[in-house]
N, C-alpha and C. Protein backbone atom coordinates (compact mmCIF):
# COMPACT_ATOMS: atom_id res chain seq x y z
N UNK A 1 35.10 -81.78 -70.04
CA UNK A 1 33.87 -81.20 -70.47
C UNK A 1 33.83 -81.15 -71.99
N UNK A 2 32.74 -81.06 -72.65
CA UNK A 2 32.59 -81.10 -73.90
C UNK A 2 32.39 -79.77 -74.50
N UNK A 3 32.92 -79.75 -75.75
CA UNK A 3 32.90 -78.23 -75.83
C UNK A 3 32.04 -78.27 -77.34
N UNK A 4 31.49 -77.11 -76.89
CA UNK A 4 29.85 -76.79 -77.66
C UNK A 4 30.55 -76.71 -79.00
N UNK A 5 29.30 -77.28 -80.19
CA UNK A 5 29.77 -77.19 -81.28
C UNK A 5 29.72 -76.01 -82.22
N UNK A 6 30.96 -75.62 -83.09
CA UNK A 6 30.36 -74.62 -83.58
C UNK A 6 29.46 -73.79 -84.45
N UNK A 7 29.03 -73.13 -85.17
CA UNK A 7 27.83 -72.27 -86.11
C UNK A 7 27.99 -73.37 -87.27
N UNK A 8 29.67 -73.76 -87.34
CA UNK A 8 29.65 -74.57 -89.14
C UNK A 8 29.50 -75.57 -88.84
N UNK A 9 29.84 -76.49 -87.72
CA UNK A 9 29.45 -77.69 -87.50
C UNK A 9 27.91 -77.93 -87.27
N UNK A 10 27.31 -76.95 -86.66
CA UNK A 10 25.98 -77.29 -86.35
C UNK A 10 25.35 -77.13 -87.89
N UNK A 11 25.58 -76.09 -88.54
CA UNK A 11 25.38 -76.15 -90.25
C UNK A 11 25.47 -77.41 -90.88
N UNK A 12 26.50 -78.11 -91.06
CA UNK A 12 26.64 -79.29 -91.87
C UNK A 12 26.44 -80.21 -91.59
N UNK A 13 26.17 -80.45 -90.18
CA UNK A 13 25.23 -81.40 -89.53
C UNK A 13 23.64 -81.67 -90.30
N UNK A 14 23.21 -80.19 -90.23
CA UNK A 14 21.41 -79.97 -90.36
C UNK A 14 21.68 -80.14 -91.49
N UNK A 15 23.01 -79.88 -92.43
CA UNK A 15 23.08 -80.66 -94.35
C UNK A 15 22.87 -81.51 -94.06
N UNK A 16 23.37 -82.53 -93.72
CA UNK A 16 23.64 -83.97 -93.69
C UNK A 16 22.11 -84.40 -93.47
N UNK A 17 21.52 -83.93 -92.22
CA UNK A 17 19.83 -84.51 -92.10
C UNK A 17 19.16 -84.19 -93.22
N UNK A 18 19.43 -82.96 -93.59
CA UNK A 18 18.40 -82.68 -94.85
C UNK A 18 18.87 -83.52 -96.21
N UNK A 19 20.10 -83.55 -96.28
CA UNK A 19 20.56 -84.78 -97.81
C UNK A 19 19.77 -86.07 -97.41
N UNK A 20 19.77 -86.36 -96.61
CA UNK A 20 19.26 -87.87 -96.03
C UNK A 20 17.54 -88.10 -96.32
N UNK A 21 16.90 -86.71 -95.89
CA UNK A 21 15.88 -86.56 -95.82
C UNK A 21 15.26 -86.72 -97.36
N UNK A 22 16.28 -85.68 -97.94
CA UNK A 22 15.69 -85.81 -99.56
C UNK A 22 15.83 -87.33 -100.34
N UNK A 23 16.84 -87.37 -99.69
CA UNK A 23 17.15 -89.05 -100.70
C UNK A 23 16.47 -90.00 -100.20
N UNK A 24 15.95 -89.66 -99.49
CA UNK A 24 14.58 -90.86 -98.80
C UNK A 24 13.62 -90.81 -99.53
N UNK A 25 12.69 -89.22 -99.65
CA UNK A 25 11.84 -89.04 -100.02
C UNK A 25 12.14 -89.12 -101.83
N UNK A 26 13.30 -89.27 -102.26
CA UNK A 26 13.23 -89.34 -103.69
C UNK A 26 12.85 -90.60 -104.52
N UNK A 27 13.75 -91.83 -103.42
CA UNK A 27 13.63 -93.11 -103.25
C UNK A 27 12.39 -93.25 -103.06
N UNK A 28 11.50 -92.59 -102.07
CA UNK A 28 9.61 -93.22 -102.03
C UNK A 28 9.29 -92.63 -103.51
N UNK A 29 9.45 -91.60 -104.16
CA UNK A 29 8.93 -91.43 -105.17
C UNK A 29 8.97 -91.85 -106.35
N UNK A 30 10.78 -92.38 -106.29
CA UNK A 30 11.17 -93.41 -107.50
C UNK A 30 10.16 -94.85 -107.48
N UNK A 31 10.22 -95.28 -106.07
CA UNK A 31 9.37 -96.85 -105.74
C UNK A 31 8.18 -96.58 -106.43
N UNK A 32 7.55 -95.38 -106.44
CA UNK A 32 5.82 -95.38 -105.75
C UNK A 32 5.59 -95.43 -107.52
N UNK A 33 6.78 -94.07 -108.40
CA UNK A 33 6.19 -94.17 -109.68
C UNK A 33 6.66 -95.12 -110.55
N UNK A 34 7.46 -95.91 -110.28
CA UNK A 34 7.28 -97.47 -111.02
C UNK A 34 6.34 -98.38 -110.47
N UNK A 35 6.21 -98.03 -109.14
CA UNK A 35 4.39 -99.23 -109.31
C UNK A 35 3.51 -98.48 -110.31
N UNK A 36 3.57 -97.02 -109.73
CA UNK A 36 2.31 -96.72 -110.80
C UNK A 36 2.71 -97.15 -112.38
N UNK A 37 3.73 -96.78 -112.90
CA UNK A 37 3.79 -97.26 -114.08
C UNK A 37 3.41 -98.65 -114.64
N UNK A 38 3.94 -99.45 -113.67
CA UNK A 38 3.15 -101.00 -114.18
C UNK A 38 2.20 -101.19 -114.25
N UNK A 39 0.99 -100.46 -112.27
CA UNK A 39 0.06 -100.39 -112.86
C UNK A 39 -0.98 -100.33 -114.24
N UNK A 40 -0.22 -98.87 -114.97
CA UNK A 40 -0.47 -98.12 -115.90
C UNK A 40 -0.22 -99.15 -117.19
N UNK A 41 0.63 -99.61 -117.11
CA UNK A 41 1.05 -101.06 -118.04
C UNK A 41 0.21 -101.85 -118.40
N UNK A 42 -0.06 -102.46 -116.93
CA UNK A 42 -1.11 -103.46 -116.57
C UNK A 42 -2.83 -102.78 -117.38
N UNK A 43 -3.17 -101.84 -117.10
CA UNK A 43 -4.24 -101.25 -117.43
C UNK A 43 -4.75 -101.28 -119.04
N UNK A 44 -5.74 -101.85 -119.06
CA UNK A 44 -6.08 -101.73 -120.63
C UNK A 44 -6.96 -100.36 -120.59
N UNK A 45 -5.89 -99.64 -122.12
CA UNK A 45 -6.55 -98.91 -122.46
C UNK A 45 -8.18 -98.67 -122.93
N UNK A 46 -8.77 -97.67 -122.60
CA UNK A 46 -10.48 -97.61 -123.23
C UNK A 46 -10.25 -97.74 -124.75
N UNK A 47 -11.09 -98.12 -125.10
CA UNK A 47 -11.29 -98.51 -126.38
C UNK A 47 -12.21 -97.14 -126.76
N UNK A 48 -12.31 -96.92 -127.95
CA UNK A 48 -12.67 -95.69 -128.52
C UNK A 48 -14.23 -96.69 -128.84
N UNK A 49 -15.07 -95.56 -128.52
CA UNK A 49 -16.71 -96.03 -129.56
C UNK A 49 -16.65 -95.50 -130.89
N UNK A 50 -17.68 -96.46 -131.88
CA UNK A 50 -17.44 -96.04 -133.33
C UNK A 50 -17.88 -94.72 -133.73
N UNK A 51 -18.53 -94.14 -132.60
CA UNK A 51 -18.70 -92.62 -133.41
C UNK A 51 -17.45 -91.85 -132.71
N UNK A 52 -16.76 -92.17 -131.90
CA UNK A 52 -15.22 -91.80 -131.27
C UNK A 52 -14.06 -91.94 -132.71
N UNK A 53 -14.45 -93.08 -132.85
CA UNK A 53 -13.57 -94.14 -134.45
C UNK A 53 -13.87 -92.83 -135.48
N UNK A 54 -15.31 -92.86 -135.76
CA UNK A 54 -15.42 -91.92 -136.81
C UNK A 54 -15.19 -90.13 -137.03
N UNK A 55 -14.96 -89.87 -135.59
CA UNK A 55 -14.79 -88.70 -135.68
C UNK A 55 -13.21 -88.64 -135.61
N UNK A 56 -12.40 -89.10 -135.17
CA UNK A 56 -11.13 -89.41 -135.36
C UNK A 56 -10.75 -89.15 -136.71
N UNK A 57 -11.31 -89.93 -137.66
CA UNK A 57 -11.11 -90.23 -138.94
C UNK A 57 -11.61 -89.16 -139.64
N UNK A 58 -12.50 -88.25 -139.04
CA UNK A 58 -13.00 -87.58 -140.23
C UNK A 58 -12.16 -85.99 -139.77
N UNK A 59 -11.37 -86.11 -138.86
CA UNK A 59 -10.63 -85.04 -138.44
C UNK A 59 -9.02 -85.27 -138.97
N UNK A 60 -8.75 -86.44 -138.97
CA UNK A 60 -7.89 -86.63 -139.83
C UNK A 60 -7.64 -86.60 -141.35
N UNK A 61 -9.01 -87.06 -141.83
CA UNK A 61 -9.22 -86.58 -143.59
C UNK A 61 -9.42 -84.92 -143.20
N UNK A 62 -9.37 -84.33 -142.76
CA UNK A 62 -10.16 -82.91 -142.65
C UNK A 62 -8.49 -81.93 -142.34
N UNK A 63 -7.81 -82.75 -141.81
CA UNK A 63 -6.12 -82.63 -141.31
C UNK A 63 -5.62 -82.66 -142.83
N UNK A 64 -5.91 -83.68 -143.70
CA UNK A 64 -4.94 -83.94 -144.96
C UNK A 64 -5.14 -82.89 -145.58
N UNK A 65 -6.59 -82.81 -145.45
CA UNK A 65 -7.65 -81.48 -146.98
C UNK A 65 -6.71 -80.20 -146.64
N UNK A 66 -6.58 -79.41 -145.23
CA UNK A 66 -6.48 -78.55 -145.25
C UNK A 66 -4.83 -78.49 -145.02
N UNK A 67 -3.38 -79.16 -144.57
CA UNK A 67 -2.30 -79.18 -145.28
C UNK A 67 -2.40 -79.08 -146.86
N UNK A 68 -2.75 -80.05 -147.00
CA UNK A 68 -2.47 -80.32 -148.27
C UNK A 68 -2.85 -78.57 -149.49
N UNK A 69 -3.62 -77.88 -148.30
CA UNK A 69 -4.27 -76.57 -149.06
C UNK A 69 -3.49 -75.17 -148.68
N UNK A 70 -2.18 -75.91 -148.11
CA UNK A 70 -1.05 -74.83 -147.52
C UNK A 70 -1.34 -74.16 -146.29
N UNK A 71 -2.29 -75.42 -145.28
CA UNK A 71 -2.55 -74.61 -143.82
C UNK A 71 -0.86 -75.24 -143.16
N UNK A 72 -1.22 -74.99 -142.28
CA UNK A 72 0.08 -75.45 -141.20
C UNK A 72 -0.76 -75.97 -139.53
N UNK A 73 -1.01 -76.90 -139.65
CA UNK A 73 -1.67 -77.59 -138.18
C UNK A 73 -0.83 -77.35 -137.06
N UNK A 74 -0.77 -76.28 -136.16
CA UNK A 74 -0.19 -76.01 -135.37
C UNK A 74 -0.89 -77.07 -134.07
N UNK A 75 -2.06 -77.67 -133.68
CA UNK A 75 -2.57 -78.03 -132.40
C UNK A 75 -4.02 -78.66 -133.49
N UNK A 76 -4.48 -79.93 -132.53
CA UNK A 76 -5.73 -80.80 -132.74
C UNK A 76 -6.17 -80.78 -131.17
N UNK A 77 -7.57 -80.38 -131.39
CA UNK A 77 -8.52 -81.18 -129.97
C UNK A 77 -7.90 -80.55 -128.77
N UNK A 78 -7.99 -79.29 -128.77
CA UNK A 78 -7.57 -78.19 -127.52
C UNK A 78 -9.07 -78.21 -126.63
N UNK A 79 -8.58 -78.98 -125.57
CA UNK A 79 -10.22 -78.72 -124.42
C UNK A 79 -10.00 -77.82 -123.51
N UNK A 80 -11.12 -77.10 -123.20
CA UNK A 80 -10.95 -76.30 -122.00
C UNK A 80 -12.81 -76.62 -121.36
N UNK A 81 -13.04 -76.20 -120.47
CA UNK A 81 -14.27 -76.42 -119.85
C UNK A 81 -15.51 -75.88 -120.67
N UNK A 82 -15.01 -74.75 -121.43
CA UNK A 82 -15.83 -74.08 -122.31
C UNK A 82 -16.17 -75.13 -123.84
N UNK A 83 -15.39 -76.03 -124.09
CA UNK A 83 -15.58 -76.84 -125.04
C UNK A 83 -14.25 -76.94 -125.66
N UNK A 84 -14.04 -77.54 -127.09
CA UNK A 84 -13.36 -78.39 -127.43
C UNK A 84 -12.92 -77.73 -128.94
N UNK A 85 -11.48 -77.05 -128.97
CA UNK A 85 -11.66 -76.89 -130.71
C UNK A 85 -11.03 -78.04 -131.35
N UNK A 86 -11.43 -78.58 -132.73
CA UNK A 86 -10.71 -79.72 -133.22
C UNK A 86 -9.37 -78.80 -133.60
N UNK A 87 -8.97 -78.52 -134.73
CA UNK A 87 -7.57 -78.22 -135.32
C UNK A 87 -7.55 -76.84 -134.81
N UNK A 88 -6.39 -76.15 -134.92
CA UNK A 88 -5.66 -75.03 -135.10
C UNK A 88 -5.16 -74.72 -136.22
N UNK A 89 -4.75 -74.44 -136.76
CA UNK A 89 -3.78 -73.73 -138.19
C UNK A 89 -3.86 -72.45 -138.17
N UNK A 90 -2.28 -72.62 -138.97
CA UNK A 90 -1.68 -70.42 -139.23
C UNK A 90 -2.33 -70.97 -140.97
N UNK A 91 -3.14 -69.88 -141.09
CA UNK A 91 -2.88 -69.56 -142.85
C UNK A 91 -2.38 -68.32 -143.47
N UNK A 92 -0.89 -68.64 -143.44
CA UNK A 92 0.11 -67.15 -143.88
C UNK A 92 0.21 -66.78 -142.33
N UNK A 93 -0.64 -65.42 -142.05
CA UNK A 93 -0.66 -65.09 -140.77
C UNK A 93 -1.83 -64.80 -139.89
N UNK A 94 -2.49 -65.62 -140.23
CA UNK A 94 -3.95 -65.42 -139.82
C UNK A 94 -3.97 -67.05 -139.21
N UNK A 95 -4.57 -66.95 -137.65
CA UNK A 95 -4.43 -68.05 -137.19
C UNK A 95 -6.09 -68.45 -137.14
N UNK A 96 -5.80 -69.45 -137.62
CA UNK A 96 -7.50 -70.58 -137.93
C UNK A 96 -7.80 -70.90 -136.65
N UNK A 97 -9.47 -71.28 -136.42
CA UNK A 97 -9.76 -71.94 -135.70
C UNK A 97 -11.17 -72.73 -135.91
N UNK A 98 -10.61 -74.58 -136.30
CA UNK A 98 -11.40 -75.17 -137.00
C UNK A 98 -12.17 -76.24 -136.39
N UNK A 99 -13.51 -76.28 -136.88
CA UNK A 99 -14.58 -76.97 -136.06
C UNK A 99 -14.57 -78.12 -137.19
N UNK A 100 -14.36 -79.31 -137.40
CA UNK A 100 -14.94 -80.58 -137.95
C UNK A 100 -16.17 -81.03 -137.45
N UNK A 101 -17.04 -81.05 -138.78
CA UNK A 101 -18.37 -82.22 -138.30
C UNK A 101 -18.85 -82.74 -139.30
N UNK A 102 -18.85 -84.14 -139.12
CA UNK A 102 -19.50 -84.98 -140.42
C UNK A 102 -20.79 -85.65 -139.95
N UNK A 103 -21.38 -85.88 -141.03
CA UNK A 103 -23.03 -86.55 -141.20
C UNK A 103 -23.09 -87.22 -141.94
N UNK A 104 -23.80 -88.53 -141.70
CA UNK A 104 -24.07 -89.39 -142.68
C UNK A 104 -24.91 -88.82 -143.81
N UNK A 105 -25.92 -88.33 -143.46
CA UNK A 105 -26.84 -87.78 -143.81
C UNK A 105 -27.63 -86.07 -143.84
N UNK A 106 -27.96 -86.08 -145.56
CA UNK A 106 -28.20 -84.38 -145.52
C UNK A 106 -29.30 -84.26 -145.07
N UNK A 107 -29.92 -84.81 -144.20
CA UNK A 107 -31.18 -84.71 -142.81
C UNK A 107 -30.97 -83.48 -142.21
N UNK A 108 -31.48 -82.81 -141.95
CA UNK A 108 -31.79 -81.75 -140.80
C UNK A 108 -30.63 -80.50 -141.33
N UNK A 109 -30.47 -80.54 -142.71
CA UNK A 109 -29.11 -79.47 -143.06
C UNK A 109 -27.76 -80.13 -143.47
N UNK A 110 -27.88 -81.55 -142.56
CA UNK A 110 -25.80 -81.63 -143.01
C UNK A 110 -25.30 -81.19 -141.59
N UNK A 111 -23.84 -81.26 -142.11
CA UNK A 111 -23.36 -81.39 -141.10
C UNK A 111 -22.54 -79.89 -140.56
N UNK A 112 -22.59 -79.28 -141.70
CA UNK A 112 -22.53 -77.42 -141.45
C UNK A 112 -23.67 -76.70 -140.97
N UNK A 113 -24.69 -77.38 -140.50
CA UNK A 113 -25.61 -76.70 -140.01
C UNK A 113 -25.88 -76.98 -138.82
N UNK A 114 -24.85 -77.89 -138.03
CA UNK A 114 -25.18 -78.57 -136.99
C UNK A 114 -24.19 -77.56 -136.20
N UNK A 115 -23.54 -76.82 -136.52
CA UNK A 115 -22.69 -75.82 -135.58
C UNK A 115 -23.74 -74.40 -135.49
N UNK A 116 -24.33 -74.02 -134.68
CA UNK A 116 -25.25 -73.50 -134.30
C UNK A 116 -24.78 -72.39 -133.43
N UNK A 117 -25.59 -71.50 -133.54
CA UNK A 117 -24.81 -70.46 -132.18
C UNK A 117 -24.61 -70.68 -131.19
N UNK A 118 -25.22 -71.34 -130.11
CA UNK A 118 -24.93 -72.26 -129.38
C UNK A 118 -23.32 -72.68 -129.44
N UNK A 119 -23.25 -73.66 -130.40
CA UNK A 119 -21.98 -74.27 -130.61
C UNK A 119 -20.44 -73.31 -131.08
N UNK A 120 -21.18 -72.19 -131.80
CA UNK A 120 -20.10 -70.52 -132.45
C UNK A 120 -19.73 -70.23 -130.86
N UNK A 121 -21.06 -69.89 -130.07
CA UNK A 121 -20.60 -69.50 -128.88
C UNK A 121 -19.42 -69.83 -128.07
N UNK A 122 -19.81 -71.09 -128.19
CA UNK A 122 -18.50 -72.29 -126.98
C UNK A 122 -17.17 -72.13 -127.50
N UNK A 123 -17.38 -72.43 -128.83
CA UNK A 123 -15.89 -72.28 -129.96
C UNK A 123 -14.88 -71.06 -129.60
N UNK A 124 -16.05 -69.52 -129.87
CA UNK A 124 -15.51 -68.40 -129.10
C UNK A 124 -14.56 -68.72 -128.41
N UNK A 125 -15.63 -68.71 -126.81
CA UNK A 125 -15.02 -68.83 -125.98
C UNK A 125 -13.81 -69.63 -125.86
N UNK A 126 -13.93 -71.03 -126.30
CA UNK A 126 -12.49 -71.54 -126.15
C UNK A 126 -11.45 -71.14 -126.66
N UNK A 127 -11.88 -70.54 -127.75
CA UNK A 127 -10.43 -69.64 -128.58
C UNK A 127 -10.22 -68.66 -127.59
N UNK A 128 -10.84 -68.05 -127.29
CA UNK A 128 -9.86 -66.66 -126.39
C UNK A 128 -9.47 -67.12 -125.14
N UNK A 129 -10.08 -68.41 -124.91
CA UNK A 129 -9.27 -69.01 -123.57
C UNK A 129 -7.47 -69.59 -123.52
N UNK A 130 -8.10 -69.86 -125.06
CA UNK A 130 -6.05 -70.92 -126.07
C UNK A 130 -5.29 -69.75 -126.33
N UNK A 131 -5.84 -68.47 -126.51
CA UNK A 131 -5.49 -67.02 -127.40
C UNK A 131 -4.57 -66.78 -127.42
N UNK A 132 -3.87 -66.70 -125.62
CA UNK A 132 -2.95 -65.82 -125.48
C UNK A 132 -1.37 -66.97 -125.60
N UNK A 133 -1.75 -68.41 -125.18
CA UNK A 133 -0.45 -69.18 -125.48
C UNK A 133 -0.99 -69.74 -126.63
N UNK A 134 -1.31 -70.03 -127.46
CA UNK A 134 -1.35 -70.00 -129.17
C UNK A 134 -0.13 -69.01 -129.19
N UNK A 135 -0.34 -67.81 -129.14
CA UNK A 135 0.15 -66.33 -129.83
C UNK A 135 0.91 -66.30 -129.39
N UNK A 136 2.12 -66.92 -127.97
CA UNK A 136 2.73 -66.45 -127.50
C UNK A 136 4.04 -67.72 -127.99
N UNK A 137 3.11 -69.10 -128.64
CA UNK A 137 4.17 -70.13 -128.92
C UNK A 137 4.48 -70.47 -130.55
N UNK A 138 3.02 -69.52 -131.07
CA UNK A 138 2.85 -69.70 -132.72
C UNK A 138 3.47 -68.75 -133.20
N UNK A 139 2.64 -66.71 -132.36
CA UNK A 139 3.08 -66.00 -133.09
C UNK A 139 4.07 -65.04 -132.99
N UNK A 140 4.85 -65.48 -131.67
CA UNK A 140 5.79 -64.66 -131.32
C UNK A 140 5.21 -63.37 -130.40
N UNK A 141 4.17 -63.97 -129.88
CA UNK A 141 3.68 -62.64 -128.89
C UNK A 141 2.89 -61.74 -129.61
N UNK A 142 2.78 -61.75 -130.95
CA UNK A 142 2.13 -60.70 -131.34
C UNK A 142 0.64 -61.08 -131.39
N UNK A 143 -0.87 -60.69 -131.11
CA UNK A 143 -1.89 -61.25 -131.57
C UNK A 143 -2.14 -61.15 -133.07
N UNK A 144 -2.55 -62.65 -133.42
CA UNK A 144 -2.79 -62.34 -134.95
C UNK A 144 -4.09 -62.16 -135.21
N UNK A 145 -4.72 -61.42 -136.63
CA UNK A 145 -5.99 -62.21 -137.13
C UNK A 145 -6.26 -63.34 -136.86
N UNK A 146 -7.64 -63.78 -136.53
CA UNK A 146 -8.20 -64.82 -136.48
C UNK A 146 -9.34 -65.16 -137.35
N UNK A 147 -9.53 -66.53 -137.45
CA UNK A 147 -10.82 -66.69 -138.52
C UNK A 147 -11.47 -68.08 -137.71
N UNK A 148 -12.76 -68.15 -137.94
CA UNK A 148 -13.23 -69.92 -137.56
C UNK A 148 -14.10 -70.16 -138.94
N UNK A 149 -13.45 -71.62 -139.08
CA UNK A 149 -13.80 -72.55 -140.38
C UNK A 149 -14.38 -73.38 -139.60
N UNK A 150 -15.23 -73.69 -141.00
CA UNK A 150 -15.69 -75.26 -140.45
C UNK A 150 -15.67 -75.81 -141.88
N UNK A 151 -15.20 -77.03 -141.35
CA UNK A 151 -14.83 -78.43 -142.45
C UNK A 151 -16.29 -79.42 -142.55
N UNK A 152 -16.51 -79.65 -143.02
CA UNK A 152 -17.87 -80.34 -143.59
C UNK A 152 -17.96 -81.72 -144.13
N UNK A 153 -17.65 -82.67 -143.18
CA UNK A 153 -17.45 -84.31 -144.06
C UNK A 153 -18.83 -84.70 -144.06
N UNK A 154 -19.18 -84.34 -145.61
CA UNK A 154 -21.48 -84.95 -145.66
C UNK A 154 -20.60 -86.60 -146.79
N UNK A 155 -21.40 -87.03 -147.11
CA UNK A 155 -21.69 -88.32 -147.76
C UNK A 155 -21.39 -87.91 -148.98
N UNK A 156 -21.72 -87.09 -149.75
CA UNK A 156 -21.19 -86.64 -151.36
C UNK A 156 -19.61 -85.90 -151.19
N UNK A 157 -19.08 -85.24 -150.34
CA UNK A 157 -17.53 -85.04 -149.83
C UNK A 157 -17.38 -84.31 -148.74
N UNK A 158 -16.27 -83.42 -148.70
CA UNK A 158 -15.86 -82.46 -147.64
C UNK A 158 -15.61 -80.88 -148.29
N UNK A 159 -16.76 -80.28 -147.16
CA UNK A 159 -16.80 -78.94 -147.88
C UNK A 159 -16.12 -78.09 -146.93
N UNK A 160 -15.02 -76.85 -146.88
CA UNK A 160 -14.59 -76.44 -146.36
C UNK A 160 -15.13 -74.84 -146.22
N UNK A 161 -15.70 -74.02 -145.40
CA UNK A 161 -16.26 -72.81 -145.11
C UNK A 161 -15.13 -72.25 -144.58
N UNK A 162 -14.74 -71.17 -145.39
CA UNK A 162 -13.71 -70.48 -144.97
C UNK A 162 -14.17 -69.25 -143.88
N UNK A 163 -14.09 -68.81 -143.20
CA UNK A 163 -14.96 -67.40 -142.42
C UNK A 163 -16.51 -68.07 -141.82
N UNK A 164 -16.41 -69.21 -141.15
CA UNK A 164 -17.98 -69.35 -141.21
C UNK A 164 -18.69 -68.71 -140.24
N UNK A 165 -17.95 -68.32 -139.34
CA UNK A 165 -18.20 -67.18 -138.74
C UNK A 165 -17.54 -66.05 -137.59
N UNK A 166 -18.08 -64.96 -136.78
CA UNK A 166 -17.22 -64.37 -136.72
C UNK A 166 -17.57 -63.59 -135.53
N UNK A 167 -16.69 -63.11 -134.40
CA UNK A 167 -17.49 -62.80 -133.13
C UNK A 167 -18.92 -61.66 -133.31
């Protein structure tokens, strides 16, 4: 007669199925994400449109102006559903939150007049949505002052509004 197995054998048995089990399923996942990667290879990237091109560029001159003026760019182009802030920066200890917009043209105001309450609104909101991990990876947990700028790339230069506005 066969004699029943015991509590540890039946234990390291159900190891053994479950090691097997995982290394299967690790193996489908190793396979599956190197197709996707080639896929991903294979895939041509989107190409940016020229007002994509130009806003790029004018967030990057808008990046130099304000290092170069002793900010510290902690984060660019934070989205949340509420909208989109371009830069971040600490100045000292007051953490920025900066809107870029350029215009060809001083038509209709420029390009500091094109942030509208409307647009203050969304900004808001997205800042207190970033608020609490900003503060928790910039400032050590503590909440800091906050300010929102806006950077100004018009056709004669780049004007920078320090405080442009404020909840």
């Amino acid at each position: 007669m066969a004699q029943d197995p015991s509590p540890y054998d039946l234990a390291q048995a159900a190891q053994k199925v479950a090691l097997r089990a995982r290394r299967r399923a690790q193996q489908r996942k190793s396979r599956q994400a190197l197709l996707t990667s080639q896929i991903d290879a294979e895939r041509p990237r989107p190409q940016r449109s020229p007002t994509q091109k130009a806003g790029y560029q004018g967030e990057e001159q808008a990046g130099r102006h304000l290092l170069a003026s002793g900010l510290i760019i902690v984060s660019r182009n934070l989205r949340a559903k509420t909208g989109e802030i371009d830069l971040v920066a600490l100045d000292g200890n007051i953490l920025v939150f900066i809107e870029v917009r350029q215009r060809h043209s001083q038509q209709y105001g420029g390009a500091a007049a094109s942030v509208n309450r409307d647009k203050q609104r969304r900004l808001i909101h997205t800042a207190q949505y970033f608020l609490p991990r900003l503060t928790q990876r910039y400032c050590g947990g503590v909440t800091p002052a906050c300010r929102f700028d806006v950077v100004s790339l018009e056709p004669d230069g780049l004007v920078w509004i320090k405080g442009a506005f404020a909840l």
